[in-house]
PDB file of N, CA and C in Angstrom:
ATOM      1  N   UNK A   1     108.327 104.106  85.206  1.00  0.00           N
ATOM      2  CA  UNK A   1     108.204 105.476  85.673  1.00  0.00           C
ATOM      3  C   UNK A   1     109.554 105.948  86.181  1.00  0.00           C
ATOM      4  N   UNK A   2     109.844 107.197  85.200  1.00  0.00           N
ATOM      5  CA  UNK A   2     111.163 107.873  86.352  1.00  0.00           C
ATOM      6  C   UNK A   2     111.280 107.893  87.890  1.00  0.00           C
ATOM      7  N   UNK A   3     112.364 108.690  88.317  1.00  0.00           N
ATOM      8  CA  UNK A   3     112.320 109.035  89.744  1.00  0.00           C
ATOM      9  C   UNK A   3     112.206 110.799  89.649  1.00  0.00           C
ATOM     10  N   UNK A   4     111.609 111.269  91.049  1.00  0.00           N
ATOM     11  CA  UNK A   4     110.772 112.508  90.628  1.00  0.00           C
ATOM     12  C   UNK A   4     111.899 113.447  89.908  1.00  0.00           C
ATOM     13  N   UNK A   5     111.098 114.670  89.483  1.00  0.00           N
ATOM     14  CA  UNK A   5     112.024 115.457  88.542  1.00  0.00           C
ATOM     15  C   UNK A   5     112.890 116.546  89.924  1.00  0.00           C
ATOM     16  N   UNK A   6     113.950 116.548  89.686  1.00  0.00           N
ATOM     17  CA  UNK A   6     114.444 117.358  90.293  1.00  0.00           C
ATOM     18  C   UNK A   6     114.804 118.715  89.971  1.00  0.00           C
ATOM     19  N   UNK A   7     114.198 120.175  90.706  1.00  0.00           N
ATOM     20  CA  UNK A   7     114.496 120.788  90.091  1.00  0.00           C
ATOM     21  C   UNK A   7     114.938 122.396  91.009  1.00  0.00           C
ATOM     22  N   UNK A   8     116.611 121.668  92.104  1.00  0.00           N
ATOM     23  CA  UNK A   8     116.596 122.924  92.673  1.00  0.00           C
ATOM     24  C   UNK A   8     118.093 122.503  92.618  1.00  0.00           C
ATOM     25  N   UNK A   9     119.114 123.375  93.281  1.00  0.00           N
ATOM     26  CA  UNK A   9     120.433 123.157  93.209  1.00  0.00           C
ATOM     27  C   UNK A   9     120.793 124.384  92.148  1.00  0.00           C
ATOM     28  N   UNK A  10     122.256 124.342  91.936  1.00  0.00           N
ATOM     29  CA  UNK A  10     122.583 125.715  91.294  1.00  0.00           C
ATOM     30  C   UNK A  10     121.927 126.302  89.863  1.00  0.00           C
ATOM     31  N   UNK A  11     121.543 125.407  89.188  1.00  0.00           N
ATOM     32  CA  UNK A  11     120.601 125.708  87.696  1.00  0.00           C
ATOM     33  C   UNK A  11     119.481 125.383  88.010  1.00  0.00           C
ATOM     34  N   UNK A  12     118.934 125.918  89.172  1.00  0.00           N
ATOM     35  CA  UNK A  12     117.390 125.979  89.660  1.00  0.00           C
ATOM     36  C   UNK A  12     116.416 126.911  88.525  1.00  0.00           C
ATOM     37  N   UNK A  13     115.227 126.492  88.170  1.00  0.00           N
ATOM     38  CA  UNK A  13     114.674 127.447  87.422  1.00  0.00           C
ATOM     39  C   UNK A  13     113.969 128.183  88.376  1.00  0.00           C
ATOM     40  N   UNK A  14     113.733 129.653  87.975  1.00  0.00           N
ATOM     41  CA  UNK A  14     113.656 130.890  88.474  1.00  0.00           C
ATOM     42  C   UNK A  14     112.110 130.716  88.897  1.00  0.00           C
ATOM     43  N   UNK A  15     111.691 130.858  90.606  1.00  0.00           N
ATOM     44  CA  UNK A  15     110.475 130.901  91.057  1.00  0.00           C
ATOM     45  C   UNK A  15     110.154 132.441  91.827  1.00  0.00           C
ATOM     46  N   UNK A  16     108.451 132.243  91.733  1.00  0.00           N
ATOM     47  CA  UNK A  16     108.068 132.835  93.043  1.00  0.00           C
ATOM     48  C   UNK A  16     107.293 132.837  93.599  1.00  0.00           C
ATOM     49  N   UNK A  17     107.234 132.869  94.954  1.00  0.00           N
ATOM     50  CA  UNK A  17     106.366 132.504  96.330  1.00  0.00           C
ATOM     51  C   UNK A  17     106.805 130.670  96.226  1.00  0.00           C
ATOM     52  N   UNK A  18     108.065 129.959  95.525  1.00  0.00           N
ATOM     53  CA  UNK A  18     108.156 128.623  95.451  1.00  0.00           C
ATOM     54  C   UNK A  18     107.164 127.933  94.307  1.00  0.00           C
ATOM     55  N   UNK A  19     106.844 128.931  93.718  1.00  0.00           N
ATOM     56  CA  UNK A  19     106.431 128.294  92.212  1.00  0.00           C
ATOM     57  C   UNK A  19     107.180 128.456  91.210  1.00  0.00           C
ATOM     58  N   UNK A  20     107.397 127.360  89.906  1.00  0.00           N
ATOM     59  CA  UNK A  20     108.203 128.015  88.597  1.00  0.00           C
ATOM     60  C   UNK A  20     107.520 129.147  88.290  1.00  0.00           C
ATOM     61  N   UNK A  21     108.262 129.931  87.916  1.00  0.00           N
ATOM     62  CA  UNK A  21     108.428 131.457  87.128  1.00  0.00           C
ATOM     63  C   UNK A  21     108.296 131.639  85.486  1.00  0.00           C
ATOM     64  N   UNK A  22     107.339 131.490  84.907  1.00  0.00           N
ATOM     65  CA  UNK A  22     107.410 131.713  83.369  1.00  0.00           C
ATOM     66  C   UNK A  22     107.078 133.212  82.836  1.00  0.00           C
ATOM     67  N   UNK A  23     107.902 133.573  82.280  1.00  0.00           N
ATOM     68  CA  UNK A  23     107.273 135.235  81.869  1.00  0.00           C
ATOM     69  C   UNK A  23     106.732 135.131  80.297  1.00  0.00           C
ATOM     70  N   UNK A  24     106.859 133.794  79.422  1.00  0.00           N
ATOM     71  CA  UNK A  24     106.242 133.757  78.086  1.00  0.00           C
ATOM     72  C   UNK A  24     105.771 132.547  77.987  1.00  0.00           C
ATOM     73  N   UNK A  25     104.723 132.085  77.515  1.00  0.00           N
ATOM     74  CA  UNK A  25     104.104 130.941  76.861  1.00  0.00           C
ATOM     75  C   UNK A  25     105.391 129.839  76.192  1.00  0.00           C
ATOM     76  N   UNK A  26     106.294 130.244  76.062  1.00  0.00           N
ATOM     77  CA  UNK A  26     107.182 129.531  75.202  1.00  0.00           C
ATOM     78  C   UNK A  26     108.783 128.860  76.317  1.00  0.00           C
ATOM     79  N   UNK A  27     108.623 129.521  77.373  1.00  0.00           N
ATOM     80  CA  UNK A  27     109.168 129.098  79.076  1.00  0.00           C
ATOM     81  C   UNK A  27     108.269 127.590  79.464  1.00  0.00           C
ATOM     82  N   UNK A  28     107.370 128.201  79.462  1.00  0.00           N
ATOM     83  CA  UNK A  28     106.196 126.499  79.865  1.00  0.00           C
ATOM     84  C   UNK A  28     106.434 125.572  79.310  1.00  0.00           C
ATOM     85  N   UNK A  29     106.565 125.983  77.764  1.00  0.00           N
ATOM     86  CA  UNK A  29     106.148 124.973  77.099  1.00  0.00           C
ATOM     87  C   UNK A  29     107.913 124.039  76.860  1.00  0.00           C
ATOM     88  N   UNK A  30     109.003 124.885  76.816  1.00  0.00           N
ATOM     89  CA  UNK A  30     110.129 124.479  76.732  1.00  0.00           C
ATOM     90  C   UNK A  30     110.564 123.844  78.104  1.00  0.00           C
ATOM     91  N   UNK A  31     110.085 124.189  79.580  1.00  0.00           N
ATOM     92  CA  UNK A  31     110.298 123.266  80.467  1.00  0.00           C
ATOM     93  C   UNK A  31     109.624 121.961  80.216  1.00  0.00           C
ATOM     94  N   UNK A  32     108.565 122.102  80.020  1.00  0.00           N
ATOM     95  CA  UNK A  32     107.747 120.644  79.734  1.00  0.00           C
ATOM     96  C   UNK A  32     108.395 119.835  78.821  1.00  0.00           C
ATOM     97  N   UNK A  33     108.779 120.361  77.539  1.00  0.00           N
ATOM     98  CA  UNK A  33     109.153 119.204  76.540  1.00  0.00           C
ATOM     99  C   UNK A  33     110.813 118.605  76.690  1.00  0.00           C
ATOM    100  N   UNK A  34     111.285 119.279  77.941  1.00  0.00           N
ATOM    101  CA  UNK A  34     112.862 118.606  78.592  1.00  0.00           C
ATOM    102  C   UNK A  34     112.066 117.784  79.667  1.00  0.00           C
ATOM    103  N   UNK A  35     111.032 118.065  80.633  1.00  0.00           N
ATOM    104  CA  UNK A  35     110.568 116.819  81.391  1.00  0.00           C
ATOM    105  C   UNK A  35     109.748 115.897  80.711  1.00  0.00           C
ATOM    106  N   UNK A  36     109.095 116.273  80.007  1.00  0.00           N
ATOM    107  CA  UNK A  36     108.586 115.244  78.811  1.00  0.00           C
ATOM    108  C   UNK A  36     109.845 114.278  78.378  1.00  0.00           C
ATOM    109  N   UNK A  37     110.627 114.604  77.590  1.00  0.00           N
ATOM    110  CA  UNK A  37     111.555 114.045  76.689  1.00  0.00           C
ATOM    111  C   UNK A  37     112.944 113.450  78.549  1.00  0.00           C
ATOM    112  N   UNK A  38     112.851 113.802  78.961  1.00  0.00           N
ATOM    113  CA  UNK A  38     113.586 113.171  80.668  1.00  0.00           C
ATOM    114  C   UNK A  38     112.392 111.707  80.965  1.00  0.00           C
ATOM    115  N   UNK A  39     111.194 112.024  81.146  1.00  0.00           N
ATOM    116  CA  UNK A  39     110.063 111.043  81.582  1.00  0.00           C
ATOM    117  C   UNK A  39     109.824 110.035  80.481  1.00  0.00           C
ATOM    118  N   UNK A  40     110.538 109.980  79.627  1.00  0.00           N
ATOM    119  CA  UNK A  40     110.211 109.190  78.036  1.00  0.00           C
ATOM    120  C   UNK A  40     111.620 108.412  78.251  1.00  0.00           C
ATOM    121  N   UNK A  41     112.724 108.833  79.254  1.00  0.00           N
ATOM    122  CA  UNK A  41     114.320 108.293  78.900  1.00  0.00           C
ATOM    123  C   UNK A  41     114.682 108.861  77.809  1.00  0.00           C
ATOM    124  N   UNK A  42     114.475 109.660  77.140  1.00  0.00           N
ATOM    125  CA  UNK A  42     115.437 110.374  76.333  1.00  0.00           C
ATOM    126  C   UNK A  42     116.914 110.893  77.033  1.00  0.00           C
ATOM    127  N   UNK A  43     117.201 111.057  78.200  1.00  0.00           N
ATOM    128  CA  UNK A  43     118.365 111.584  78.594  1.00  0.00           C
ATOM    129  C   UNK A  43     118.144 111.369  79.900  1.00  0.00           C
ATOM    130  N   UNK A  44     119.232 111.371  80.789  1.00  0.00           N
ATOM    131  CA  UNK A  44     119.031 111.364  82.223  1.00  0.00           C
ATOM    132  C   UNK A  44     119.314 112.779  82.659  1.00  0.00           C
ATOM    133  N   UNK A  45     118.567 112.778  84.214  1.00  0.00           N
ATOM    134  CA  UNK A  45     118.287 114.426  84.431  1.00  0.00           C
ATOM    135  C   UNK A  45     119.428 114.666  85.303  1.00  0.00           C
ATOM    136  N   UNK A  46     120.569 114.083  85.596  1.00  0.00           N
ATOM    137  CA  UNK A  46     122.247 114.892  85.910  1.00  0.00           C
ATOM    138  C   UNK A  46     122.934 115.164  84.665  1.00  0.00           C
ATOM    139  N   UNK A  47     122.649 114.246  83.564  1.00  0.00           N
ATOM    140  CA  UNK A  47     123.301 114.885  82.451  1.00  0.00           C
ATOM    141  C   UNK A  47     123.139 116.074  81.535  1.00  0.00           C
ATOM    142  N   UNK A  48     121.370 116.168  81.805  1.00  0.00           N
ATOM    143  CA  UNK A  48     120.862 117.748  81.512  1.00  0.00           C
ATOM    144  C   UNK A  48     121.148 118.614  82.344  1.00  0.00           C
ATOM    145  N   UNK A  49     121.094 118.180  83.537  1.00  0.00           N
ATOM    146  CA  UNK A  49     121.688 119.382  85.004  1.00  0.00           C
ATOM    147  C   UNK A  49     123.462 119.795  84.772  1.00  0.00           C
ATOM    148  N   UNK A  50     123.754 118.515  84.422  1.00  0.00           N
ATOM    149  CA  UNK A  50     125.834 119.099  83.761  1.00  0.00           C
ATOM    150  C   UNK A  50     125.449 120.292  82.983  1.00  0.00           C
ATOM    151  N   UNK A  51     124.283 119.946  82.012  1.00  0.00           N
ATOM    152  CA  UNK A  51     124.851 120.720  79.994  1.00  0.00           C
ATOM    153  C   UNK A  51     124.371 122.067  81.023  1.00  0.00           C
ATOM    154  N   UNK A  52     122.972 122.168  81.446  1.00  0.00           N
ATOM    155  CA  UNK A  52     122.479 123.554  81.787  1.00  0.00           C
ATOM    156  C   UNK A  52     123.372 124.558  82.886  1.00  0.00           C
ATOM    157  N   UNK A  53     124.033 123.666  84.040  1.00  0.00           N
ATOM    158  CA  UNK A  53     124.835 124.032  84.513  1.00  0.00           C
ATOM    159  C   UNK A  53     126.176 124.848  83.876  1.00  0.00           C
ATOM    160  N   UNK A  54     127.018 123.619  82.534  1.00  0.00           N
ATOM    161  CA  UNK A  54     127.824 124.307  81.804  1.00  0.00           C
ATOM    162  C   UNK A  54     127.432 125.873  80.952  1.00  0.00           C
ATOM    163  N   UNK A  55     126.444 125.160  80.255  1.00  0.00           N
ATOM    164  CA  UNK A  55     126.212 126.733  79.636  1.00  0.00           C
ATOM    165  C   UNK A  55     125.757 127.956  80.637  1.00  0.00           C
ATOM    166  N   UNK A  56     124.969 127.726  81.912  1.00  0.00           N
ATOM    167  CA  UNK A  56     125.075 129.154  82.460  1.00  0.00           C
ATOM    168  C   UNK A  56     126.488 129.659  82.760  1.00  0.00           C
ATOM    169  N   UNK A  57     127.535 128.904  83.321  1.00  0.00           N
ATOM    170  CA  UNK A  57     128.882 129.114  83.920  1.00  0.00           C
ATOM    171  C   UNK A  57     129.423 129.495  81.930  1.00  0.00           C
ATOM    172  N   UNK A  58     129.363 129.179  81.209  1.00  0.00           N
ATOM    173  CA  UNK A  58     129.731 129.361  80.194  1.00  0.00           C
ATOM    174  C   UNK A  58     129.003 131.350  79.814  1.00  0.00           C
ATOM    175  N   UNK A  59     128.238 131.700  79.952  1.00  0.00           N
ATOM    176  CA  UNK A  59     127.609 132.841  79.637  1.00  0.00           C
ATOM    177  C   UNK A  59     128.269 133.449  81.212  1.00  0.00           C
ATOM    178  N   UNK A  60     128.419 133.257  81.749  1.00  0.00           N
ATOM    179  CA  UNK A  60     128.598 134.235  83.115  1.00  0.00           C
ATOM    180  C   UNK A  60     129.980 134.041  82.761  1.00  0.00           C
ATOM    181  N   UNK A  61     131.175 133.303  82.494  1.00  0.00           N
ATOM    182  CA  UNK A  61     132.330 133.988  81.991  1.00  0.00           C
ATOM    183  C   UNK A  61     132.664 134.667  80.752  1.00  0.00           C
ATOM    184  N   UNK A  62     131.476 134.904  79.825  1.00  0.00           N
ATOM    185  CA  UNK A  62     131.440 135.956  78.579  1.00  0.00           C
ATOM    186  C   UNK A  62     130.033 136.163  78.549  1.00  0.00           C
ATOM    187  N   UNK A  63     129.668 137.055  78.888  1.00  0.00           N
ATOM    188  CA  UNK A  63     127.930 137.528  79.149  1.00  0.00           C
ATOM    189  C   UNK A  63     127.968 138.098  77.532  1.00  0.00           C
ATOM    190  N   UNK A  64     127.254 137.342  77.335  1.00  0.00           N
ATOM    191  CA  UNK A  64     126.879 137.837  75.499  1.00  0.00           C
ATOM    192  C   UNK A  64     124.979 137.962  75.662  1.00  0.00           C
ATOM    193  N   UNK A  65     124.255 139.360  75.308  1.00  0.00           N
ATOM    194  CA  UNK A  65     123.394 139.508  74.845  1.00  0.00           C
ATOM    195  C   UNK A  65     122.511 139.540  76.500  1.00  0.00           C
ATOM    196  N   UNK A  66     121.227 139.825  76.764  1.00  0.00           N
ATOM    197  CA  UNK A  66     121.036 139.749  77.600  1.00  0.00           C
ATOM    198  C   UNK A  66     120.627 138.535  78.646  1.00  0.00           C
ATOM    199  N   UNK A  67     120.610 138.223  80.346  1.00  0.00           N
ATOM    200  CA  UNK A  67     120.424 137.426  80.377  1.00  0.00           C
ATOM    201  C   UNK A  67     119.212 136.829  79.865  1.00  0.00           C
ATOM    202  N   UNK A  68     119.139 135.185  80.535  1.00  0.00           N
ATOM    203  CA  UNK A  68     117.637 134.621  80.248  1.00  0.00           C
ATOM    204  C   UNK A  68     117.735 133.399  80.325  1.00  0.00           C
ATOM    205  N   UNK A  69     117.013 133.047  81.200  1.00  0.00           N
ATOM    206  CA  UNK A  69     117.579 131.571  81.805  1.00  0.00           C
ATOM    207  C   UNK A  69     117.115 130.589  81.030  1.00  0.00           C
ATOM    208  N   UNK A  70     116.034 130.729  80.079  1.00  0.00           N
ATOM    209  CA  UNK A  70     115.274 129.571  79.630  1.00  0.00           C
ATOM    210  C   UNK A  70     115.953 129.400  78.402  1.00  0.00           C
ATOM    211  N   UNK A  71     116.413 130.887  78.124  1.00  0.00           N
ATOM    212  CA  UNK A  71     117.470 129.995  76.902  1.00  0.00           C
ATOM    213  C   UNK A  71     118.757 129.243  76.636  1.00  0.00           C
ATOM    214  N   UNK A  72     119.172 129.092  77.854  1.00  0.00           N
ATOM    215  CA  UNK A  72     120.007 128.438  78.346  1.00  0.00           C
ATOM    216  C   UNK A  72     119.636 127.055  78.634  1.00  0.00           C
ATOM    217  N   UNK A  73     118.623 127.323  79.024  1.00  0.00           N
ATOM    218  CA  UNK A  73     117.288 125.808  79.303  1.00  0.00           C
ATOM    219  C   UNK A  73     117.523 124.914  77.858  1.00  0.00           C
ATOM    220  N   UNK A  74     117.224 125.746  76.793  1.00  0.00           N
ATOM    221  CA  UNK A  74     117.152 125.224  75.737  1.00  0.00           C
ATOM    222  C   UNK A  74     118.587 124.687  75.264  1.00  0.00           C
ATOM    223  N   UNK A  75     119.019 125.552  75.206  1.00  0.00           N
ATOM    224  CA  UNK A  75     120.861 125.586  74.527  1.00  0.00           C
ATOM    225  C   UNK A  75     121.222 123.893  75.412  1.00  0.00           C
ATOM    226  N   UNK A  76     121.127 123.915  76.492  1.00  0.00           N
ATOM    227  CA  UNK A  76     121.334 122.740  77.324  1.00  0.00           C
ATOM    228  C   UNK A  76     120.383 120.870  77.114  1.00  0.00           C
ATOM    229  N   UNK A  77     119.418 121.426  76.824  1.00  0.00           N
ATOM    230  CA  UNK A  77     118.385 120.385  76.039  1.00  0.00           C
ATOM    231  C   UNK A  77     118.657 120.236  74.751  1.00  0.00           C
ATOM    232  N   UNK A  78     119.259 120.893  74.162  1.00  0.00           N
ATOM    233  CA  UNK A  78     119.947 120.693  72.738  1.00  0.00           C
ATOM    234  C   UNK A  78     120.907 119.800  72.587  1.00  0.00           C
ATOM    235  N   UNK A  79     122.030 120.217  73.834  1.00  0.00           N
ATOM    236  CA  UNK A  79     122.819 119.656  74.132  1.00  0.00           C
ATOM    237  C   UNK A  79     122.813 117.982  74.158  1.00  0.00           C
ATOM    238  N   UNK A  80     122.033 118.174  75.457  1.00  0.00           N
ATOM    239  CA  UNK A  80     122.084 116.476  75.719  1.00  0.00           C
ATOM    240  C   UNK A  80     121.014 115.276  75.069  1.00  0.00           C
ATOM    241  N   UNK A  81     120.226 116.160  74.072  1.00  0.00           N
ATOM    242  CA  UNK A  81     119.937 115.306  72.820  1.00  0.00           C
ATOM    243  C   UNK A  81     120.895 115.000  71.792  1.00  0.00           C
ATOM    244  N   UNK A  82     121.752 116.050  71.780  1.00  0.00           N
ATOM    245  CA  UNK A  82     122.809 115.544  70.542  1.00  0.00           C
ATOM    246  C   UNK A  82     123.243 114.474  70.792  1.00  0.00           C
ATOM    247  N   UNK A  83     123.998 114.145  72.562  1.00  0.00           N
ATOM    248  CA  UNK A  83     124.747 113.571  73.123  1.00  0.00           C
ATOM    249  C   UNK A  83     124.336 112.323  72.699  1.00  0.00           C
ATOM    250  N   UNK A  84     122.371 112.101  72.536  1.00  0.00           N
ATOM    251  CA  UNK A  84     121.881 110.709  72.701  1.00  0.00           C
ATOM    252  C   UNK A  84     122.041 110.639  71.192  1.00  0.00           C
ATOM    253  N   UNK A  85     122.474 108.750  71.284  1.00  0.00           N
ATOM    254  CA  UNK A  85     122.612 108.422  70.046  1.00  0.00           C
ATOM    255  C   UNK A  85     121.319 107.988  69.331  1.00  0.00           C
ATOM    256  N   UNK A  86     120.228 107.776  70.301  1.00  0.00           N
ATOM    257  CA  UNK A  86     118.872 107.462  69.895  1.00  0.00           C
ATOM    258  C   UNK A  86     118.270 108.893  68.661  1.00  0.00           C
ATOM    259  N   UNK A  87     118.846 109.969  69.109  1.00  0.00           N
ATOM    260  CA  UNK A  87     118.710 111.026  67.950  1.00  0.00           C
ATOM    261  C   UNK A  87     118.974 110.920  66.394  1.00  0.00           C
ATOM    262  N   UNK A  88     119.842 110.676  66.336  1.00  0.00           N
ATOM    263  CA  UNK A  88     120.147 110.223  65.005  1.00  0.00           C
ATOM    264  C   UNK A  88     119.361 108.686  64.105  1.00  0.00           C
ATOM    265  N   UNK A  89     119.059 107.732  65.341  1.00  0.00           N
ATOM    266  CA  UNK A  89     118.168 106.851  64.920  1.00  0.00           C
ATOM    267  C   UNK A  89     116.599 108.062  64.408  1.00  0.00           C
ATOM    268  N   UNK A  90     116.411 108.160  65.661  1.00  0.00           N
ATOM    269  CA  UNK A  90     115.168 108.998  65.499  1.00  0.00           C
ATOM    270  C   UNK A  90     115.077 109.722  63.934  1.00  0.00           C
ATOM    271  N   UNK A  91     115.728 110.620  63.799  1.00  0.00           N
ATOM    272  CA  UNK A  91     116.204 111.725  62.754  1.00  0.00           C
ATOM    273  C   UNK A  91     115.682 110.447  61.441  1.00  0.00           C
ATOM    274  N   UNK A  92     116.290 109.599  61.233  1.00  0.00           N
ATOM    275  CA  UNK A  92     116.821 108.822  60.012  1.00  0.00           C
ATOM    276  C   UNK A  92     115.406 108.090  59.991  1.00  0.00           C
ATOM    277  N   UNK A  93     115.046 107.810  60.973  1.00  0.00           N
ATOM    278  CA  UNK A  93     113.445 107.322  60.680  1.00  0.00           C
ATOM    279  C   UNK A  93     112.052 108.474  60.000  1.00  0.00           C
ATOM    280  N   UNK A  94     112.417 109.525  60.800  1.00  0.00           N
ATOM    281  CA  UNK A  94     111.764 110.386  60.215  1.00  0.00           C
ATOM    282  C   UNK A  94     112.060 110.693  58.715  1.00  0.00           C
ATOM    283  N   UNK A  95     113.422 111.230  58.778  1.00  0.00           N
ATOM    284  CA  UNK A  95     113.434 111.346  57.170  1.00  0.00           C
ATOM    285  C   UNK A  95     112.809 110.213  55.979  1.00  0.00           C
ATOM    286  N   UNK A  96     112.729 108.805  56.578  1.00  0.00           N
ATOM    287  CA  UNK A  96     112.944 107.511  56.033  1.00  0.00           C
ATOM    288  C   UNK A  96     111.491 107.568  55.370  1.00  0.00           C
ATOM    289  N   UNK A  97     110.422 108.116  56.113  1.00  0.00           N
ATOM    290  CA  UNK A  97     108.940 108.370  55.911  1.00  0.00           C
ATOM    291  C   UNK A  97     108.591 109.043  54.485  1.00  0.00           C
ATOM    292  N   UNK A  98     107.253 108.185  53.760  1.00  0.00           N
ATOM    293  CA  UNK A  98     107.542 108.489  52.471  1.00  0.00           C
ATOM    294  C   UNK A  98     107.063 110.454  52.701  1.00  0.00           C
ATOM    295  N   UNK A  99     106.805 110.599  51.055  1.00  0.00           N
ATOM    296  CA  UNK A  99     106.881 111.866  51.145  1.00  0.00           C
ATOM    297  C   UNK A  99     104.916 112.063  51.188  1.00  0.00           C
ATOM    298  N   UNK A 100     104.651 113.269  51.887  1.00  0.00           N
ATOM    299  CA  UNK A 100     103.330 113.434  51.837  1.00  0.00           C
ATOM    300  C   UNK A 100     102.568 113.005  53.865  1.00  0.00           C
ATOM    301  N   UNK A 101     103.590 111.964  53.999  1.00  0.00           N
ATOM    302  CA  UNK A 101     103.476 111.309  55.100  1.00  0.00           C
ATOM    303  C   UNK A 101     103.920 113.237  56.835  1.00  0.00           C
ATOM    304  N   UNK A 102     102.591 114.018  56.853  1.00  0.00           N
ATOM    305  CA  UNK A 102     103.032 115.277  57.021  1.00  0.00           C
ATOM    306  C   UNK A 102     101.934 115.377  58.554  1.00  0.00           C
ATOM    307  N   UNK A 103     101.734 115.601  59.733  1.00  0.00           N
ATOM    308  CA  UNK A 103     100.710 115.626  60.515  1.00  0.00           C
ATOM    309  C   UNK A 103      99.934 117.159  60.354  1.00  0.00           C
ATOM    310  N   UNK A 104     100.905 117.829  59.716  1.00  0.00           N
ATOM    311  CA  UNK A 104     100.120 119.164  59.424  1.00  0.00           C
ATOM    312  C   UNK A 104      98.880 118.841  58.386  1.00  0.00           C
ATOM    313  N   UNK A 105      99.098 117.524  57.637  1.00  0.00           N
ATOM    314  CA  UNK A 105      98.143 117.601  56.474  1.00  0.00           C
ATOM    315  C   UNK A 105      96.844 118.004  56.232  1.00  0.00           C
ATOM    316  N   UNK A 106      95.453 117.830  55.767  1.00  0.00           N
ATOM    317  CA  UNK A 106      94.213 117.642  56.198  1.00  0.00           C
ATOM    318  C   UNK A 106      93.360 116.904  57.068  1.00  0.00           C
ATOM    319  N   UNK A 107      92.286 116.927  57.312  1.00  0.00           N
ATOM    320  CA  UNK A 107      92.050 115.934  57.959  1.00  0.00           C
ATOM    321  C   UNK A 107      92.126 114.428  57.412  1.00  0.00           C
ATOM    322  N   UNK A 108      91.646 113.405  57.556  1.00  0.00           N
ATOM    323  CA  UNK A 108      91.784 112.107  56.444  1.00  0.00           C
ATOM    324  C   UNK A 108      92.735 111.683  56.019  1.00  0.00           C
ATOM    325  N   UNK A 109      93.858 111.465  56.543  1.00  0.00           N
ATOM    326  CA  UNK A 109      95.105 111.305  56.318  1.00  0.00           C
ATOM    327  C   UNK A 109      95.361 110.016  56.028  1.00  0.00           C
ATOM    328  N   UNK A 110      94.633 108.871  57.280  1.00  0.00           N
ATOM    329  CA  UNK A 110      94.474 107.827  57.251  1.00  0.00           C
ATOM    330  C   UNK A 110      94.868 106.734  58.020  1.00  0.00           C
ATOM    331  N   UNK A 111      95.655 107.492  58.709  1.00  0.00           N
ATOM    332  CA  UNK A 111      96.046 106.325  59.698  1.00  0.00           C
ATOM    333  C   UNK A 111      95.620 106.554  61.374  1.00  0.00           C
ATOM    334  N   UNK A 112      94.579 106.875  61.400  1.00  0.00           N
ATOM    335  CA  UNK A 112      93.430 107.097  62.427  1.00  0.00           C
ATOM    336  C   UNK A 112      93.953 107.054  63.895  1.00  0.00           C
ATOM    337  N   UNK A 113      94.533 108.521  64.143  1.00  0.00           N
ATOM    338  CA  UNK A 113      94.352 109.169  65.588  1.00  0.00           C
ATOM    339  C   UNK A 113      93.969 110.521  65.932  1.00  0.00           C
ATOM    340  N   UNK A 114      92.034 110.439  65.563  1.00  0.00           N
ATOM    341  CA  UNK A 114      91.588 111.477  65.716  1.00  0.00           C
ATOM    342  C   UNK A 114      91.342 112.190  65.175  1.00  0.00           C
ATOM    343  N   UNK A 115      91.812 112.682  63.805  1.00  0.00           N
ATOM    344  CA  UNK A 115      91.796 113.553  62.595  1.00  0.00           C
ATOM    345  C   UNK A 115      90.654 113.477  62.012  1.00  0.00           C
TER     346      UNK A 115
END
């Protein structure tokens, strides 16, 4: 088990009354899959706090487009997956999978979780 998620200091995500702040379905779901993918060891959470940190300080010295913090969220989780070299393992396994091998498929696929 990690150690808890930390989530205040200068790339704090945006609350209120001291709750996270989501204004779209797609905010939730993109915080979760950086503490998901943090709680799995995919990356450690100062090295995602550097990338998210860099890219806001990166947009606040050339403000391009409007703000928005979660996409910065993302741009930064992008980041420090590239960084991991387990990505490219990952990547190469997936591709490695024969063809047809798809979870969108039908049901009956065959290799039985739930379908």
């Amino acid at each position: 088990m990690t150690a808890p998620l930390p989530v205040d200091g200068p790339a704090a995500p945006p609350r209120a009354n001291g709750e996270l702040l989501f204004t779209a379905p797609w905010e939730a779901r993109a915080f979760g899959m950086a503490v998901a993918l943090y709680e799995s060891g995919a990356f450690a959470w100062p090295d995602f706090q550097r990338a998210l940190i860099a890219r806001i300080a990166a947009w606040e010295a050339a403000p391009e487009g409007e703000w928005h913090y979660y996409t910065h969220w993302l741009a930064a989780l992008e980041d420090v997956l590239a960084l991991s070299a387990d990505v490219d393992a990952r990547a190469a396994a997936l591709a490695a999978r024969a063809p047809g091998h798809d979870h969108g498929a039908p049901t009956g696929h065959g290799h039985g979780h739930g379908h």
